[in-house]
PDB file of N, CA and C in Angstrom:
ATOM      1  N   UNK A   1      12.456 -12.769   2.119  1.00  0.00           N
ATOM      2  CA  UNK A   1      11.053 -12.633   2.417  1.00  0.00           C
ATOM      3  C   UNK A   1      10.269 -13.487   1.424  1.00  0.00           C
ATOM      4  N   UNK A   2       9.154 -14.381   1.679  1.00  0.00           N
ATOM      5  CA  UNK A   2       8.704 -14.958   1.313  1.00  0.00           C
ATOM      6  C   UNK A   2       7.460 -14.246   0.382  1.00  0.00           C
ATOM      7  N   UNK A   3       7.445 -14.095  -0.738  1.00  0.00           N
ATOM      8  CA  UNK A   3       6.062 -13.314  -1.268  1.00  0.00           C
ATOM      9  C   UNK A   3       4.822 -14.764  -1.428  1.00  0.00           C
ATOM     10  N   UNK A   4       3.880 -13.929  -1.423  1.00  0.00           N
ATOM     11  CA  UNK A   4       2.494 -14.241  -1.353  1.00  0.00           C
ATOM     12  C   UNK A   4       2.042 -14.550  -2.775  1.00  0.00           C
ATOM     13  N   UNK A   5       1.855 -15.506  -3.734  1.00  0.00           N
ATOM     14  CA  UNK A   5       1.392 -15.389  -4.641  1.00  0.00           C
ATOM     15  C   UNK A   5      -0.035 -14.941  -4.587  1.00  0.00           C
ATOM     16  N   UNK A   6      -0.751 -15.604  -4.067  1.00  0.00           N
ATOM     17  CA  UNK A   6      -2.446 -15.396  -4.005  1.00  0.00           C
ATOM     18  C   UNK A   6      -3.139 -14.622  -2.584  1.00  0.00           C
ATOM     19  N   UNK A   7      -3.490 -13.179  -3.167  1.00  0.00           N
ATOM     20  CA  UNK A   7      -4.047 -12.269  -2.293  1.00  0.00           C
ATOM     21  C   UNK A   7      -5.172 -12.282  -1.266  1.00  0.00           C
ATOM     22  N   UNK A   8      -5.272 -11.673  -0.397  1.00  0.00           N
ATOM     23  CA  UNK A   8      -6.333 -11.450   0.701  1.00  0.00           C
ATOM     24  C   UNK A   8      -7.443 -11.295  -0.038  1.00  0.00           C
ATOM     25  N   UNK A   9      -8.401 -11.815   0.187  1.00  0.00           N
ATOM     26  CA  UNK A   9      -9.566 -10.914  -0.066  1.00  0.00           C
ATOM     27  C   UNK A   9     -10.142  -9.619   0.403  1.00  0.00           C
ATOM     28  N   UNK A  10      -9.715  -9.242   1.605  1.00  0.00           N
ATOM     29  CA  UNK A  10      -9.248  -8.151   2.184  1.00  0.00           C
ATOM     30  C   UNK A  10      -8.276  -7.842   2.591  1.00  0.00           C
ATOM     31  N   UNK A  11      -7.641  -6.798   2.737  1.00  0.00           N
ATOM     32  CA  UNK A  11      -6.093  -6.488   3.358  1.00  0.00           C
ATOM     33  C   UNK A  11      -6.836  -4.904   3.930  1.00  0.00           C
ATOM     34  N   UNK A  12      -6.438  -5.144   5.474  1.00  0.00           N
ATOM     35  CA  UNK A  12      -6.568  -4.040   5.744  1.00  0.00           C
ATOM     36  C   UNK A  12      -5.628  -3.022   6.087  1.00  0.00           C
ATOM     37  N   UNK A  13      -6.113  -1.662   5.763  1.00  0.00           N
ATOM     38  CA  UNK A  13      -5.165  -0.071   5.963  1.00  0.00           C
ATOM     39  C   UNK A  13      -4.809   0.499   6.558  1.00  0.00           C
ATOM     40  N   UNK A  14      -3.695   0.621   7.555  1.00  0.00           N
ATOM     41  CA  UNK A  14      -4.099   1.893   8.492  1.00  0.00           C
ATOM     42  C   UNK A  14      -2.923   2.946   8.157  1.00  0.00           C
ATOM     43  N   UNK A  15      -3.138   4.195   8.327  1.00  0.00           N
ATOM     44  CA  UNK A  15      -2.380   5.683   7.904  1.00  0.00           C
ATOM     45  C   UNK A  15      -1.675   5.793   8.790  1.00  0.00           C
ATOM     46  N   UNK A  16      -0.123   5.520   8.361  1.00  0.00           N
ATOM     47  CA  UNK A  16       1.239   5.717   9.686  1.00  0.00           C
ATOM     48  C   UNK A  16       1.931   7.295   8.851  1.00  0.00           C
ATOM     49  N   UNK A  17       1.245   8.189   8.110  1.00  0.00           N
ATOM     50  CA  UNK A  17       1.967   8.926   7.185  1.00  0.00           C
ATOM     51  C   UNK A  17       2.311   9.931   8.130  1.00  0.00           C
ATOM     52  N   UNK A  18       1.204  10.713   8.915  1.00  0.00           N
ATOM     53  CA  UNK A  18       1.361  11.681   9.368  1.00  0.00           C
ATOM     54  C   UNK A  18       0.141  12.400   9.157  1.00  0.00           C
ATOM     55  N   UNK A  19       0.613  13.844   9.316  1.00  0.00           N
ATOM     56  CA  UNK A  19      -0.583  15.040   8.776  1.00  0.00           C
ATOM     57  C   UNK A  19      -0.331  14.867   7.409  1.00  0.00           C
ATOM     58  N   UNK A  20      -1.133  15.359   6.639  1.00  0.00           N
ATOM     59  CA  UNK A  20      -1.132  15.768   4.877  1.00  0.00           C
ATOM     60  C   UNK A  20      -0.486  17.046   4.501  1.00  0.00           C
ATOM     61  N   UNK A  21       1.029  16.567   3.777  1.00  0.00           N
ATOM     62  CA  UNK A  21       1.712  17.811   3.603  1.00  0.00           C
ATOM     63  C   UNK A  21       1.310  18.556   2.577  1.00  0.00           C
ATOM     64  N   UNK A  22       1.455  19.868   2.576  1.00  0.00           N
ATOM     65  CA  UNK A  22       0.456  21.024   1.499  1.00  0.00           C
ATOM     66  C   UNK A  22       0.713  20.704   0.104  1.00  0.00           C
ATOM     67  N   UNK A  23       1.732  20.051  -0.534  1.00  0.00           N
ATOM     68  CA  UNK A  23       1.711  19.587  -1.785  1.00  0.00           C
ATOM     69  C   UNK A  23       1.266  18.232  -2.132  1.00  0.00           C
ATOM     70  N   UNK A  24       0.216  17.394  -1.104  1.00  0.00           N
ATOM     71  CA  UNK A  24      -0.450  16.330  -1.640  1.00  0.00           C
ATOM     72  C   UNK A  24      -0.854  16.152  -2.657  1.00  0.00           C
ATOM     73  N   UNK A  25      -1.058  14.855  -3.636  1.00  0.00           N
ATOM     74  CA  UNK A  25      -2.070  14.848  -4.103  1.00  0.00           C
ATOM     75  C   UNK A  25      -3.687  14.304  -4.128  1.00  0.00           C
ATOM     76  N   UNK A  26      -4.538  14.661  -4.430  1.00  0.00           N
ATOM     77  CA  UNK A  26      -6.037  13.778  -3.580  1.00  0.00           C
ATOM     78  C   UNK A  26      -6.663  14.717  -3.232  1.00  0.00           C
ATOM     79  N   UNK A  27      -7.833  14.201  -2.532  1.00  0.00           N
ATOM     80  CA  UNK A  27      -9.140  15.117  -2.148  1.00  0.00           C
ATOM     81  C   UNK A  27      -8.781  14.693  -0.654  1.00  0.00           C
ATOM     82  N   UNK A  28      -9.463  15.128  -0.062  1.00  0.00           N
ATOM     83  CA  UNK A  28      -9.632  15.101   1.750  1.00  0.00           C
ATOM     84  C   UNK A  28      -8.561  14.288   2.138  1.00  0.00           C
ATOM     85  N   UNK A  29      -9.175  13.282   2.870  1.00  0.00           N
ATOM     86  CA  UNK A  29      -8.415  11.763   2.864  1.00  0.00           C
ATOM     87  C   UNK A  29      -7.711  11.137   2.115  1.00  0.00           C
ATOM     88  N   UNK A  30      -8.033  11.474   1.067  1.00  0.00           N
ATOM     89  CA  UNK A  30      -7.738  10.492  -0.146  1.00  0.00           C
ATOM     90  C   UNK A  30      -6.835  10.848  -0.533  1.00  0.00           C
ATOM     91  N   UNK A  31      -5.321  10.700   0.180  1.00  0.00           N
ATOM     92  CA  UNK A  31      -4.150  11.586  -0.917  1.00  0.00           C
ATOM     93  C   UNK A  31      -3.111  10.819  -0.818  1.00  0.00           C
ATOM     94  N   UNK A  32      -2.020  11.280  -1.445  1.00  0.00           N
ATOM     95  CA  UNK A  32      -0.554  10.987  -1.802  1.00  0.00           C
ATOM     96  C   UNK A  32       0.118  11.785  -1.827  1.00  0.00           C
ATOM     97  N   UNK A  33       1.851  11.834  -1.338  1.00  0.00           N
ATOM     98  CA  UNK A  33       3.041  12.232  -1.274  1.00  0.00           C
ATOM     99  C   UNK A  33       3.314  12.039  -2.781  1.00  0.00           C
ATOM    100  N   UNK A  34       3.479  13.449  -3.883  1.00  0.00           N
ATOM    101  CA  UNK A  34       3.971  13.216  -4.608  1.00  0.00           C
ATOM    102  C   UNK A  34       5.354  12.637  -5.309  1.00  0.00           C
ATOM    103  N   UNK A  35       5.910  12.554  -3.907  1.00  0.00           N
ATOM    104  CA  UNK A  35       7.388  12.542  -3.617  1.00  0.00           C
ATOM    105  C   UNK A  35       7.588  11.154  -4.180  1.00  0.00           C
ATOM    106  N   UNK A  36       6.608   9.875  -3.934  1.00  0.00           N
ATOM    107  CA  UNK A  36       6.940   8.438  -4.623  1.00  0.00           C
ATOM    108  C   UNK A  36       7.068   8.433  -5.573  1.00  0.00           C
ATOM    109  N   UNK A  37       7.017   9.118  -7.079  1.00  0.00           N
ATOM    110  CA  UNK A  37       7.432   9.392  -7.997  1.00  0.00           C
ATOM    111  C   UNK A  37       9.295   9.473  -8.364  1.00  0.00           C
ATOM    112  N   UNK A  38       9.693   9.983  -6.992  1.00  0.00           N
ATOM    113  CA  UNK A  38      10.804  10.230  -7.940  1.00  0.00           C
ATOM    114  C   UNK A  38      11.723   8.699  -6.772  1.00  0.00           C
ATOM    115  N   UNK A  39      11.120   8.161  -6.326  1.00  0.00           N
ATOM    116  CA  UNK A  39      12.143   7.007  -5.411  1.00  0.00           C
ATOM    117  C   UNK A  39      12.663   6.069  -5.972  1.00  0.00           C
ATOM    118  N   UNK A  40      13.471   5.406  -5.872  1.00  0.00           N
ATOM    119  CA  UNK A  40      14.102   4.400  -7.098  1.00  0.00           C
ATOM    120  C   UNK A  40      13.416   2.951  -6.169  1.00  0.00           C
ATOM    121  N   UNK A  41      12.343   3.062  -7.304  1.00  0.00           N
ATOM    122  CA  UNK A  41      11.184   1.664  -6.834  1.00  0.00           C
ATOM    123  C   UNK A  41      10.796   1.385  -8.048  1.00  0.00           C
ATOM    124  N   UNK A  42      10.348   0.509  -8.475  1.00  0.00           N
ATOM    125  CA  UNK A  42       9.772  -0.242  -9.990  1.00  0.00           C
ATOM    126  C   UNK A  42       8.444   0.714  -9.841  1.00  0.00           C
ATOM    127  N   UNK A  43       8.323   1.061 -11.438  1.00  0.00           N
ATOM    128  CA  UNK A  43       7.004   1.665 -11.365  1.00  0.00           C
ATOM    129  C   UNK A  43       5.799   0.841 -10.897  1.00  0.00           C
ATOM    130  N   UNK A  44       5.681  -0.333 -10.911  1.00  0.00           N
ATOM    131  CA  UNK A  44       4.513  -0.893 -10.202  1.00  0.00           C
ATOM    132  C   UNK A  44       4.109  -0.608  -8.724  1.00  0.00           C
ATOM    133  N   UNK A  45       5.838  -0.741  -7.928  1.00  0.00           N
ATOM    134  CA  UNK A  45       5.319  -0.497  -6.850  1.00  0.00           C
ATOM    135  C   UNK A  45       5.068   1.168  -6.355  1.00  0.00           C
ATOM    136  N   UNK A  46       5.320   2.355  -7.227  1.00  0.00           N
ATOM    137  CA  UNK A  46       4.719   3.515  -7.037  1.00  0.00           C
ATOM    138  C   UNK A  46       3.747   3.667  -7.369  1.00  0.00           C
ATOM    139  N   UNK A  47       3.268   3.050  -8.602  1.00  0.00           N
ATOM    140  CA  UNK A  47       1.745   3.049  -8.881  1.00  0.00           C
ATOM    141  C   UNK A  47       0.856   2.218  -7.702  1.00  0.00           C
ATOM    142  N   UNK A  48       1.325   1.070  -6.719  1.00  0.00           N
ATOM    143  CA  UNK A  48       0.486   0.780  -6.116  1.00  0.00           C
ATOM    144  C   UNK A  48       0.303   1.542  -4.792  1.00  0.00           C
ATOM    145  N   UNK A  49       2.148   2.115  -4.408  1.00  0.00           N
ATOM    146  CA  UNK A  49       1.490   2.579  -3.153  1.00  0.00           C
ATOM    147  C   UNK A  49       0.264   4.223  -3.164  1.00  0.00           C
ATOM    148  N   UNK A  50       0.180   4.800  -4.356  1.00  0.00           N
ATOM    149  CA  UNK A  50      -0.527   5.653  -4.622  1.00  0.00           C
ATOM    150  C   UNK A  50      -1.888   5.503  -4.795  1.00  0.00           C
ATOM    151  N   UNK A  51      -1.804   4.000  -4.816  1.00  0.00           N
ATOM    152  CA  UNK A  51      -3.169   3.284  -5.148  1.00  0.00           C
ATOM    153  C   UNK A  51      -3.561   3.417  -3.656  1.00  0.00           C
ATOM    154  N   UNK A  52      -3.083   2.178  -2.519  1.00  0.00           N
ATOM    155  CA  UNK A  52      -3.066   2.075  -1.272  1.00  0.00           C
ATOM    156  C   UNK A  52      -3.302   3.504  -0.655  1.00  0.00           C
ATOM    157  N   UNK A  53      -2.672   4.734  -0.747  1.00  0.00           N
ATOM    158  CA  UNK A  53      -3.303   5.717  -0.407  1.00  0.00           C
ATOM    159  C   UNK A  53      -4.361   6.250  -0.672  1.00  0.00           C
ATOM    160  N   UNK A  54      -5.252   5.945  -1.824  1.00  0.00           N
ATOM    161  CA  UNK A  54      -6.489   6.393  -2.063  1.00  0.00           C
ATOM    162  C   UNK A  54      -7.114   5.418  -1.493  1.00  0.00           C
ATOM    163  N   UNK A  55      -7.218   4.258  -0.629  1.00  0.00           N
ATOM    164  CA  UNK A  55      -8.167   3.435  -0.273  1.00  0.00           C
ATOM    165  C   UNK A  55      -7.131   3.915   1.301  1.00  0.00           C
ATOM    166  N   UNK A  56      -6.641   4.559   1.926  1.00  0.00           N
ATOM    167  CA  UNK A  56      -6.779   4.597   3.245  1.00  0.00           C
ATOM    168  C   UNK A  56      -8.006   5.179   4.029  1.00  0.00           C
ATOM    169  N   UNK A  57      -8.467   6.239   3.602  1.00  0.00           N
ATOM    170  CA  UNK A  57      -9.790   6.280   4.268  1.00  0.00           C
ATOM    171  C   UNK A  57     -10.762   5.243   4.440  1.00  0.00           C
ATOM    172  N   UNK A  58     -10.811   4.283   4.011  1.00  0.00           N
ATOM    173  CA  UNK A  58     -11.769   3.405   3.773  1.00  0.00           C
ATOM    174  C   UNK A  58     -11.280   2.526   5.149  1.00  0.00           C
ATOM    175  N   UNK A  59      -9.764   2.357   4.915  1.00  0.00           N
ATOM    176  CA  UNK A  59      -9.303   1.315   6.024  1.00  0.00           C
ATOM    177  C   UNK A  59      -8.935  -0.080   5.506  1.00  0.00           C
ATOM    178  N   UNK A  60      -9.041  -0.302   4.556  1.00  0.00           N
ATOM    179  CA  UNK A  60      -9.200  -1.753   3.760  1.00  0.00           C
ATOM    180  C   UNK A  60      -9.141  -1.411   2.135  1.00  0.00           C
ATOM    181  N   UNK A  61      -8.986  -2.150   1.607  1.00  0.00           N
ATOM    182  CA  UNK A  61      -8.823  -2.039   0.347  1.00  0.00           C
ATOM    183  C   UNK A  61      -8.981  -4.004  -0.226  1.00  0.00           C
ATOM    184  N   UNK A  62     -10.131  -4.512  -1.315  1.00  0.00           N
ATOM    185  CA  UNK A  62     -10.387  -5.638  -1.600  1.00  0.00           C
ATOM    186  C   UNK A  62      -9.946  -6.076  -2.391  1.00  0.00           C
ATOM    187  N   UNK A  63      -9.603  -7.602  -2.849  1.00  0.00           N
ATOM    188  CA  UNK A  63      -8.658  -7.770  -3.650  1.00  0.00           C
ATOM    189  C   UNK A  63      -8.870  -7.397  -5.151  1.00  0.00           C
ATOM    190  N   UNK A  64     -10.274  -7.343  -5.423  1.00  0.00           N
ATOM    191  CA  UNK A  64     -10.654  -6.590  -6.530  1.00  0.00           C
ATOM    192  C   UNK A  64     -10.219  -5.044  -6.811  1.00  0.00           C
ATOM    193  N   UNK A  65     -10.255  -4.627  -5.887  1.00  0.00           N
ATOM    194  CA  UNK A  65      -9.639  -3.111  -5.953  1.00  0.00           C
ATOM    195  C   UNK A  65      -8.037  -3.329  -6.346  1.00  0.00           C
ATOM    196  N   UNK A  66      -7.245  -4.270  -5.415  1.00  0.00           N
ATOM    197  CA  UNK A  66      -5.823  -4.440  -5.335  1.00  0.00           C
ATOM    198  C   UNK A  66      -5.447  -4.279  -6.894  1.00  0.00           C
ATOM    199  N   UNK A  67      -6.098  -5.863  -7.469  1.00  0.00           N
ATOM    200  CA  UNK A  67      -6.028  -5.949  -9.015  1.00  0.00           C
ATOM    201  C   UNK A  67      -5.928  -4.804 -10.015  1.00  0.00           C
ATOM    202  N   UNK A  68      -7.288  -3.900  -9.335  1.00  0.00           N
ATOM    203  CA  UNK A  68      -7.563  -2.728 -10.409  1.00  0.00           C
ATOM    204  C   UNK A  68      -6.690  -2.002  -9.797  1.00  0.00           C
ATOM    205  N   UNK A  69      -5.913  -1.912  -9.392  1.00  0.00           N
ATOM    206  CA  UNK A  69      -4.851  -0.569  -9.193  1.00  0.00           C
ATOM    207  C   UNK A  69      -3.778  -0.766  -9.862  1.00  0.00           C
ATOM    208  N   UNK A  70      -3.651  -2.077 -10.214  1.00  0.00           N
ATOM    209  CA  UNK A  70      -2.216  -2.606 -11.090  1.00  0.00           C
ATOM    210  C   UNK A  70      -2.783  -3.574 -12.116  1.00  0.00           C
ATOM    211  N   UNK A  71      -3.679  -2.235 -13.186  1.00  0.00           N
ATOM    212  CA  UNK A  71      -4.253  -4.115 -14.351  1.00  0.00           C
ATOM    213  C   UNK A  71      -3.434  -4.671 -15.273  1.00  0.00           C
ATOM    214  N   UNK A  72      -3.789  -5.525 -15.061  1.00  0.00           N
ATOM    215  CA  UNK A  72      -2.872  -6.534 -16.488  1.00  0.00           C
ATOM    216  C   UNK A  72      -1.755  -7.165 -15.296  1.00  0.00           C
ATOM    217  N   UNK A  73      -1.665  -7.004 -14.367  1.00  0.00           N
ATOM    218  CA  UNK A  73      -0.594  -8.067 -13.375  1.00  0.00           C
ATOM    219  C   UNK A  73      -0.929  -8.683 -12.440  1.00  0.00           C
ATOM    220  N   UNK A  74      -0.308  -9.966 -12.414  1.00  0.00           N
ATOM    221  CA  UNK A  74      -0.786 -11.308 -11.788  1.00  0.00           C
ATOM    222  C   UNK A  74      -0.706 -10.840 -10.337  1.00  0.00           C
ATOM    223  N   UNK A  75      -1.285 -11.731  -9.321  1.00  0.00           N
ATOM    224  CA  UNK A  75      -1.219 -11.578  -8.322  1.00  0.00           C
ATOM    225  C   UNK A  75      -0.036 -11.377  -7.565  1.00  0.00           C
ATOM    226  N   UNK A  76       1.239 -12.794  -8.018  1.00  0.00           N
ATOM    227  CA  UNK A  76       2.378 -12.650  -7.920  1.00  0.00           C
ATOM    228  C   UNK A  76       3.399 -11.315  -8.005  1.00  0.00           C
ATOM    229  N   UNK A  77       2.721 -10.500  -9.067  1.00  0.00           N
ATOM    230  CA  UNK A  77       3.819  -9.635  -9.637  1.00  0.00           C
ATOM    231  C   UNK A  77       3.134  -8.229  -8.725  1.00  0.00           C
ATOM    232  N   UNK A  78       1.354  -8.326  -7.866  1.00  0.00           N
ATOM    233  CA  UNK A  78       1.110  -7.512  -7.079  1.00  0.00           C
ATOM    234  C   UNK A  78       1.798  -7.696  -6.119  1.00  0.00           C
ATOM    235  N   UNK A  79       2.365  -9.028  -5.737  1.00  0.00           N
ATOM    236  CA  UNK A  79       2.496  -9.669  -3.657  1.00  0.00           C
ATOM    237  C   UNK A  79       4.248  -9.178  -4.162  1.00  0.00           C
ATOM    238  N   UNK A  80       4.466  -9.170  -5.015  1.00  0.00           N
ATOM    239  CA  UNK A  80       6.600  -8.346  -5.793  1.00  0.00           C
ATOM    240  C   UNK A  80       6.091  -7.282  -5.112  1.00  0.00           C
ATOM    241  N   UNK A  81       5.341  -6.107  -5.643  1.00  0.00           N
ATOM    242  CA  UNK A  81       5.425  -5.103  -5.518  1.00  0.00           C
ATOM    243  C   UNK A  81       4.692  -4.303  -4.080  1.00  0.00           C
ATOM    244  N   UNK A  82       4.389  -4.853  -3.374  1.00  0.00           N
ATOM    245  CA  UNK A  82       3.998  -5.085  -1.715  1.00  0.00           C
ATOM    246  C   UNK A  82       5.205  -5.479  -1.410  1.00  0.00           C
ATOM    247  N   UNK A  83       6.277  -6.550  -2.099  1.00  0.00           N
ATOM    248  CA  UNK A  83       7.374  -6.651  -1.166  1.00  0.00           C
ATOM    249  C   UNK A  83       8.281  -5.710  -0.703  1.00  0.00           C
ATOM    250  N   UNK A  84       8.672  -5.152  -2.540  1.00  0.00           N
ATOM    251  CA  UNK A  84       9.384  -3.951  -2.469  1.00  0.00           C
ATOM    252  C   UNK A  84       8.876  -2.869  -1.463  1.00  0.00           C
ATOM    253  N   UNK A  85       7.750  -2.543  -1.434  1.00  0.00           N
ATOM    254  CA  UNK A  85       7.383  -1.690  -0.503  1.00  0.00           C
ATOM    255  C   UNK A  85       7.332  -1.827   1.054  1.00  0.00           C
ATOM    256  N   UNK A  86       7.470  -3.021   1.423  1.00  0.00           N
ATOM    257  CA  UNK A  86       7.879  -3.756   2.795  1.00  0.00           C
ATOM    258  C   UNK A  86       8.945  -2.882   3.014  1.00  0.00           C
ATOM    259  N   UNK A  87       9.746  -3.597   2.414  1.00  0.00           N
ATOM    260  CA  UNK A  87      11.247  -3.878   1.925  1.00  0.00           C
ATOM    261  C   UNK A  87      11.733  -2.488   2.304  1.00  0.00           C
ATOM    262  N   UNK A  88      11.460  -1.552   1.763  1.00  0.00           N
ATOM    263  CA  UNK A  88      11.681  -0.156   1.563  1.00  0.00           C
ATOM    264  C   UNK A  88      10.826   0.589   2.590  1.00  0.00           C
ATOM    265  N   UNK A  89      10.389   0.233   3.631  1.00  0.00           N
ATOM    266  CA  UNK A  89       9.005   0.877   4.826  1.00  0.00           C
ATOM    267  C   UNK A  89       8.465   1.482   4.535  1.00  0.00           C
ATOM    268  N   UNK A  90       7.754   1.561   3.730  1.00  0.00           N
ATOM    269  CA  UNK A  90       6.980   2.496   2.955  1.00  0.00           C
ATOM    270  C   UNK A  90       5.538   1.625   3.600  1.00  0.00           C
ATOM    271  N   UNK A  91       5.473   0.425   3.766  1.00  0.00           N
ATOM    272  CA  UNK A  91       4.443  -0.311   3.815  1.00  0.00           C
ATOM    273  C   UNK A  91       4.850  -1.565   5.157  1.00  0.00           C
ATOM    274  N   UNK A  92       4.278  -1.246   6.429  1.00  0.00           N
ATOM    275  CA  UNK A  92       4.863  -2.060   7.690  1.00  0.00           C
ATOM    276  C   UNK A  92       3.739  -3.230   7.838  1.00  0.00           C
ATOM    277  N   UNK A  93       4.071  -4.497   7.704  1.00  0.00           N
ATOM    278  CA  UNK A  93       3.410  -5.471   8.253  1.00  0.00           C
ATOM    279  C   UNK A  93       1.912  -5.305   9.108  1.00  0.00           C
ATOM    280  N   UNK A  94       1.139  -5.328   9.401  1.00  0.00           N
ATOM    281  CA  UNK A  94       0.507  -4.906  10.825  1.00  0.00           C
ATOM    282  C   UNK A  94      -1.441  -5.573  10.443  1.00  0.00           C
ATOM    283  N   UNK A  95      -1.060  -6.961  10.586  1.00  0.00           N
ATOM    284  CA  UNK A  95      -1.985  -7.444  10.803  1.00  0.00           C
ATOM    285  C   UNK A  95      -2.709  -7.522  12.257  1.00  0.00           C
ATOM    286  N   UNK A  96      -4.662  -7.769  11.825  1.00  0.00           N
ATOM    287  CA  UNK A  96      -4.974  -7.441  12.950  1.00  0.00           C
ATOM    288  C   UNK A  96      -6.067  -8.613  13.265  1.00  0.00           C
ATOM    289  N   UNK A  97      -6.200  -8.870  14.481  1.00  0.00           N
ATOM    290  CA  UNK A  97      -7.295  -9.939  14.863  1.00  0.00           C
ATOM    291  C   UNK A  97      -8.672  -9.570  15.079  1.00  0.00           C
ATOM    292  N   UNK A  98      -9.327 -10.011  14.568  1.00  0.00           N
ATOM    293  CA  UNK A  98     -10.660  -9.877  14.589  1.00  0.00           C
ATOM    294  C   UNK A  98     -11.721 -10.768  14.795  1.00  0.00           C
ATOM    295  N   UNK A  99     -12.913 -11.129  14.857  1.00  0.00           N
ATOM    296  CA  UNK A  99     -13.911 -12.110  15.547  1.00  0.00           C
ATOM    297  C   UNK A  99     -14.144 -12.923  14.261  1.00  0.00           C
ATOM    298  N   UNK A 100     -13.748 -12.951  13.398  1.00  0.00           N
ATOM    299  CA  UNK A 100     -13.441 -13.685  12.472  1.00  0.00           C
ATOM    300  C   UNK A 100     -12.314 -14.084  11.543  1.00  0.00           C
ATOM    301  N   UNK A 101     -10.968 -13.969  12.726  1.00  0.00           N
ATOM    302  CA  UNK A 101      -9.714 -14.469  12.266  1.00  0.00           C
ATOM    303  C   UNK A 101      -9.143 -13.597  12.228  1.00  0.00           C
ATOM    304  N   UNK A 102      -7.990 -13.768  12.069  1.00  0.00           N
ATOM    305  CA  UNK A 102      -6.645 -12.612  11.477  1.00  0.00           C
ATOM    306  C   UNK A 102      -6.839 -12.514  10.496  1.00  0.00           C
ATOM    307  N   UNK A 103      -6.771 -11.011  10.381  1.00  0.00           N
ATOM    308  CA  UNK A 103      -6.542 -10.114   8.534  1.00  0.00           C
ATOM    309  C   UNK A 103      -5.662  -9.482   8.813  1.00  0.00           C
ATOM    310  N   UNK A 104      -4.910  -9.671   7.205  1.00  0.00           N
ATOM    311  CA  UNK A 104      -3.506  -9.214   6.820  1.00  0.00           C
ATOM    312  C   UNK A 104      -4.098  -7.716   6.632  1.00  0.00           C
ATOM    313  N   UNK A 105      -2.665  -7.040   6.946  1.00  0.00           N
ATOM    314  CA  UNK A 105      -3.234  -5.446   6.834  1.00  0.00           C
ATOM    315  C   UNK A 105      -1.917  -4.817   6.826  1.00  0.00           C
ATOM    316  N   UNK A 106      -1.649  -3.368   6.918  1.00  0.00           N
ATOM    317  CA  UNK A 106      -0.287  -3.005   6.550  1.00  0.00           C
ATOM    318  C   UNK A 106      -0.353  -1.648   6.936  1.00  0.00           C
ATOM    319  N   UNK A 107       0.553  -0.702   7.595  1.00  0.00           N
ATOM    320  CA  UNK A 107       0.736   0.511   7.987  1.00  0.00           C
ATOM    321  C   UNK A 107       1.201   1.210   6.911  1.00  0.00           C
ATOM    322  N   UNK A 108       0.739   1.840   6.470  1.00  0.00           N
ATOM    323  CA  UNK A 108       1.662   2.829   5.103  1.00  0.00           C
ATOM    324  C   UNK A 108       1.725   3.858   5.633  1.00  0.00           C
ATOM    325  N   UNK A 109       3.216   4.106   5.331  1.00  0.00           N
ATOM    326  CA  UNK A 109       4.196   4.960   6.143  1.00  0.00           C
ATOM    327  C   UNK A 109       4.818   5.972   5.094  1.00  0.00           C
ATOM    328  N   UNK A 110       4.905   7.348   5.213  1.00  0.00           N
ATOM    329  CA  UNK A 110       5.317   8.679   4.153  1.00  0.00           C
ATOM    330  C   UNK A 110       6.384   8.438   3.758  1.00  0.00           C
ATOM    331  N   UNK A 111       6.417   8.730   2.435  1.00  0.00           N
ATOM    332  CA  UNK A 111       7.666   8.448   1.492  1.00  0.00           C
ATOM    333  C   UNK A 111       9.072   9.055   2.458  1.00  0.00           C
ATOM    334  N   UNK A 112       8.880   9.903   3.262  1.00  0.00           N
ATOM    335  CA  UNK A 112      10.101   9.833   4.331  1.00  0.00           C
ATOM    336  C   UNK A 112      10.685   9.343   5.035  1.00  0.00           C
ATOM    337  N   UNK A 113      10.051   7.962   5.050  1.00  0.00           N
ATOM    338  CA  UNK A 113      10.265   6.673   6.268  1.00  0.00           C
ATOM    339  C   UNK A 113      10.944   6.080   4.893  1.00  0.00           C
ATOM    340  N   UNK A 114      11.044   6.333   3.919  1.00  0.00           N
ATOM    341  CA  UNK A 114      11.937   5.123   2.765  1.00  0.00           C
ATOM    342  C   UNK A 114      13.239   5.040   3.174  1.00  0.00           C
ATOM    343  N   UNK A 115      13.304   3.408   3.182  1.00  0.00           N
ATOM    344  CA  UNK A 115      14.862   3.315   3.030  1.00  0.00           C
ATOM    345  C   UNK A 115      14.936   2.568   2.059  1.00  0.00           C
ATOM    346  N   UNK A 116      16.712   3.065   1.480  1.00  0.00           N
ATOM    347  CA  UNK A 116      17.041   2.191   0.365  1.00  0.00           C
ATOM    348  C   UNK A 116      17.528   0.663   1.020  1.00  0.00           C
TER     349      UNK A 116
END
């Protein structure tokens, strides 16, 4: 798989998780499967997909946000840790067309869809 060094300015979100199981963590919308914690993934990419779940309500998440969910790492070492999460379905491809081009976007899918 080819990684992305230099990010979207938008990437948009959509919620493939399910319902919100009773040990989430988050407010309303805004939650996470505590369960990515214990998956054998580089801590970057658990810290981001926990990130990515607090910007699913929104639907999008900007590359300024992307950055601030993982500071101090290059773009490169964000578009690594999007791979791993490809990689592992945690995070499905699923760009969408719009009246001003295709935007990259991605299905994030419950730490139960992981494969090693």
């Amino acid at each position: 798989m080819k990684i992305e060094a230099r990010l979207p300015e938008v990437t948009l979100l959509f919620d493939a998780r399910g319902a919100r199981p009773e040990n989430a963590v988050g407010i309303g919308e805004f939650w996470y499967e505590p369960e990515i914690w214990s998956l054998p993934l580089p801590p970057t990419s658990k810290v981001l997909y926990a990130g990515l779940c607090s910007f699913l309500g929104h639907g999008q998440i900007n590359r300024k946000d992307l950055r601030s969910t993982l500071k101090e790492s290059t773009d490169e070492e964000i578009a690594t840790a999007l791979g791993h999460l490809v990689r592992h379905k945690l995070l499905v491809p699923a760009d969408r067309i719009t009246n001003s081009g295709t935007l990259p976007g991605y299905e994030v899918r419950s730490v139960k869809e992981f494969e090693d």
